[in-house]
Protein backbone atom coordinates (compact mmCIF):
# COMPACT_ATOMS: atom_id res chain seq x y z
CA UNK A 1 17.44 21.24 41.51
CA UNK A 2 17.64 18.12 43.98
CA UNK A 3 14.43 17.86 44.50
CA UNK A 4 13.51 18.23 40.41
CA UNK A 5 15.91 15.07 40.35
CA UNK A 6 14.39 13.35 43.19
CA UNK A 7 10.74 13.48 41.21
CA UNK A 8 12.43 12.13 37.69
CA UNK A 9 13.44 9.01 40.06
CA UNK A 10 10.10 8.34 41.75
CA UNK A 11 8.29 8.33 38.68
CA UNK A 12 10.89 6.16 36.68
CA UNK A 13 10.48 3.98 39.90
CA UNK A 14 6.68 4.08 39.55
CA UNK A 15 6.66 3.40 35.58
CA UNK A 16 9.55 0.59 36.27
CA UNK A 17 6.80 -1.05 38.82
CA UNK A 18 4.36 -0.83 36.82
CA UNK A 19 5.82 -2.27 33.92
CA UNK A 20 7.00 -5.23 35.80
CA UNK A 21 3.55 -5.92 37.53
CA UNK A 22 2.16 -6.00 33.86
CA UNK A 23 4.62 -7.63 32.53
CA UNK A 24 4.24 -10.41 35.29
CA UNK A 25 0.58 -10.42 35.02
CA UNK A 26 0.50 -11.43 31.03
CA UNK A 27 3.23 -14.21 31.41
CA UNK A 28 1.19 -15.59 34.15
CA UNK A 29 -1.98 -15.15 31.81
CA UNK A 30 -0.28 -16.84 29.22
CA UNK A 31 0.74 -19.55 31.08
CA UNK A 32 -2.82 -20.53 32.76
CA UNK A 33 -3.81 -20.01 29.16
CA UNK A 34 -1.61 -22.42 27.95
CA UNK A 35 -2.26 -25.17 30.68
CA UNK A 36 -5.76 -24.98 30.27
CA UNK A 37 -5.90 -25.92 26.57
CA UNK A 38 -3.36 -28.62 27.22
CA UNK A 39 -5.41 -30.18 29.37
CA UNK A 40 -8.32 -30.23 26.66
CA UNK A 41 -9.14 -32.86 25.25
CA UNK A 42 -8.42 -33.31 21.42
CA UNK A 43 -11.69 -33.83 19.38
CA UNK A 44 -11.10 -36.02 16.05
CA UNK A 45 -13.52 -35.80 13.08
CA UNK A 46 -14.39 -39.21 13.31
CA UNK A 47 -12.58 -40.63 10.75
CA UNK A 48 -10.33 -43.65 11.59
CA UNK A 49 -7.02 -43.96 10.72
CA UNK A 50 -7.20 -45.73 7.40
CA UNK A 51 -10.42 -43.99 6.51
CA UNK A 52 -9.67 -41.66 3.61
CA UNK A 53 -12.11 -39.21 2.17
CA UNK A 54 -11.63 -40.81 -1.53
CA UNK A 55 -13.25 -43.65 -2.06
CA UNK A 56 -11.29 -47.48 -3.16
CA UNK A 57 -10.85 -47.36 -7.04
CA UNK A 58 -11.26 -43.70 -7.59
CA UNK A 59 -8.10 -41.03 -8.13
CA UNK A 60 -8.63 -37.34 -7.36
CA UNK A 61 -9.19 -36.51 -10.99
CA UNK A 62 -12.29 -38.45 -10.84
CA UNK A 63 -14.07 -36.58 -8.51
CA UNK A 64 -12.44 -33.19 -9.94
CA UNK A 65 -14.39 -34.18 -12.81
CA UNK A 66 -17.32 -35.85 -11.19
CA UNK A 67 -17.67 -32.62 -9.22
CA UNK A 68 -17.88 -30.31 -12.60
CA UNK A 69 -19.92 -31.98 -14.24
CA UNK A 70 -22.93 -33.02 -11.39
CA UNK A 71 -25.49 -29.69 -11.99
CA UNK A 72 -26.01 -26.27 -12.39
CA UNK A 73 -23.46 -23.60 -11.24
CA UNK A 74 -21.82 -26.50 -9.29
CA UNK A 75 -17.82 -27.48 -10.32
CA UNK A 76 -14.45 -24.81 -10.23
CA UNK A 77 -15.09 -21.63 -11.82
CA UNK A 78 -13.45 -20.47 -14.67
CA UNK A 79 -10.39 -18.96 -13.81
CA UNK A 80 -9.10 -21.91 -11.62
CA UNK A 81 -9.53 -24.68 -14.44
CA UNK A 82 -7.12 -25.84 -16.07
């Protein structure tokens, strides 16, 4: 009976260790992980600050509708006009 006991504690011990090495190991994964892309540098599109994608003069609507109407199969389908 003792020694029954004494092998339900060694391998609790060994599962415990286990764990805990794993455990350790992803954290410090996570954390090299981490550093590294912090370090990275940031890549912009290109665009500037002030630099919009619509053009001076022209509203969103205009190149909704410049977009549907500009050749074959091009624009929104169907079920998303409105």
């Amino acid at each position: 009976d003792f020694a029954e006991g004494d092998i339900h504690h060694k391998a609790l011990l060994i599962s415990v260790t286990v764990c805990s090495i794993l455990l350790v190991l992803i954290i410090i994964f996570c954390y090299f992980r981490y550093k590294r892309q912090e370090t990275r540098p940031h890549y912009s599109i290109g665009l500037e600050q002030d630099e919009t994608y619509i053009p001076p003069g022209e509203s969103l609507k205009d190149l909704i509708e410049q977009s549907q109407s500009s050749g074959s199969g091009s624009g929104l389908p169907l079920l998303v006009r409105k």
